[in-house]
Protein backbone atom coordinates (compact mmCIF):
# COMPACT_ATOMS: atom_id res chain seq x y z
CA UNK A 1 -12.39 -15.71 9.61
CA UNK A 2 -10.27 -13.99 6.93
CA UNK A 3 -9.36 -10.47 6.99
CA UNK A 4 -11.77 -8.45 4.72
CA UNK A 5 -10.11 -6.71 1.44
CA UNK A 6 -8.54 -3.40 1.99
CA UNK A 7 -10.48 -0.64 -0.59
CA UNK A 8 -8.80 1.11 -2.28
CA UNK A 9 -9.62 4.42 -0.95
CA UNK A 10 -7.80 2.69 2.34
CA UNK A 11 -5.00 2.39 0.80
CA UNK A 12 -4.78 6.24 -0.43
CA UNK A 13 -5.46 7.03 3.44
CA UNK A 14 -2.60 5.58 4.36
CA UNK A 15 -0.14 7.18 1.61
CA UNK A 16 -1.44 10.36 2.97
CA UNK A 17 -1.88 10.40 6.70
CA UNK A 18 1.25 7.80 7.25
CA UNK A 19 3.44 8.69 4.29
CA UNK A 20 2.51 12.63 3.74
CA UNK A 21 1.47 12.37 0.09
CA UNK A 22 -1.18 15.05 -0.82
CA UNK A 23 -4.00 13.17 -2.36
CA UNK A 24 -3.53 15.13 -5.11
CA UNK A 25 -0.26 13.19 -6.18
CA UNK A 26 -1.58 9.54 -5.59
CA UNK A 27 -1.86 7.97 -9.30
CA UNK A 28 -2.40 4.48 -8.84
CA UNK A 29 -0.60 3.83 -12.20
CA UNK A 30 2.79 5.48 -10.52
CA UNK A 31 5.08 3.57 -8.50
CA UNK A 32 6.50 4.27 -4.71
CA UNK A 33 9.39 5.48 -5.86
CA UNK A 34 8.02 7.80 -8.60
CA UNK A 35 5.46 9.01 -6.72
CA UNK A 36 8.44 10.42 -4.24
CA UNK A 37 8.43 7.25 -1.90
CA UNK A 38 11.76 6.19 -0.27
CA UNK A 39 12.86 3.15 1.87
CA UNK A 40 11.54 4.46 5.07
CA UNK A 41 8.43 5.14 3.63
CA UNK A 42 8.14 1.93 2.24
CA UNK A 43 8.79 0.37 5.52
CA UNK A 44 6.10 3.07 6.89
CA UNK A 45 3.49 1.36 4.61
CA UNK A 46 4.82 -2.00 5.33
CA UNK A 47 4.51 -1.62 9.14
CA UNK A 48 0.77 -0.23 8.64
CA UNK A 49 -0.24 -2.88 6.44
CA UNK A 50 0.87 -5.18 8.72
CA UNK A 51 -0.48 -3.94 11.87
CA UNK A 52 -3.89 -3.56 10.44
CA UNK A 53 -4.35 -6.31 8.21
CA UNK A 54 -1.50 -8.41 9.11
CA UNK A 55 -0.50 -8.14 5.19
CA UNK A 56 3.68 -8.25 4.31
CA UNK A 57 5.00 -5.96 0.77
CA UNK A 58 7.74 -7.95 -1.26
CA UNK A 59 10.62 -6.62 -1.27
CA UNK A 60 10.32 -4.96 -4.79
CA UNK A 61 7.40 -2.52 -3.78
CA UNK A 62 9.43 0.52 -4.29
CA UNK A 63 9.07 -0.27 -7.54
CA UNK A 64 5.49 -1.22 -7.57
CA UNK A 65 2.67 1.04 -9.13
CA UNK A 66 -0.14 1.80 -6.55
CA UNK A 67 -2.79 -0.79 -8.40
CA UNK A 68 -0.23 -3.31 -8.08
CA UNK A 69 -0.20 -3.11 -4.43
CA UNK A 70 -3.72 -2.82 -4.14
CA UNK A 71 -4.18 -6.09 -6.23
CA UNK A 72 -1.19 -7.62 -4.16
CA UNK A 73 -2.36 -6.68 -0.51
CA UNK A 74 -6.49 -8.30 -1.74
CA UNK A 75 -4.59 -10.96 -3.19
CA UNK A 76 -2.87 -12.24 0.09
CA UNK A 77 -3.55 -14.83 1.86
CA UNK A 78 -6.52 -14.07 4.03
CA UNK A 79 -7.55 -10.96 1.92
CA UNK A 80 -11.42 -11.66 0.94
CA UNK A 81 -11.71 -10.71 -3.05
């Protein structure tokens, strides 16, 4: 059965509990790294995503806008759309 599509709102939980962005700061138009993001926190994201959903980041998400991810973490294989 594939793994239903993370919401959006999901992924703003996890910038702020895992991460320690204030919602306040989460734009999904900004990237990781404007939005304050370094490599650990990347990985951070990475290792959640992947524990709960099974879902990998390429390795230019630093550079990604938040939308981007969203629409690349529904759009993996075994992400229902």
């Amino acid at each position: 059965m594939p793994a239903p599509a993370v919401p959006r709102e999901r992924l703003h939980d996890i910038l702020t509990t895992h991460i320690g962005l204030e919602p306040e700061q989460i734009d999904d138009g900004l990237s990781l790294a404007e939005l304050g993001i370094d490599s650990i926190g990347v990985i951070e994201l990475e290792k959640v995503l992947q524990d709960d959903y099974g879902i990998s980041l390429p390795d230019e998400s630093q550079a990604m806008t938040i939308a981007e991810i969203h629409a690349h973490i529904n759009a993996a294989p075994g992400s229902e759309n």
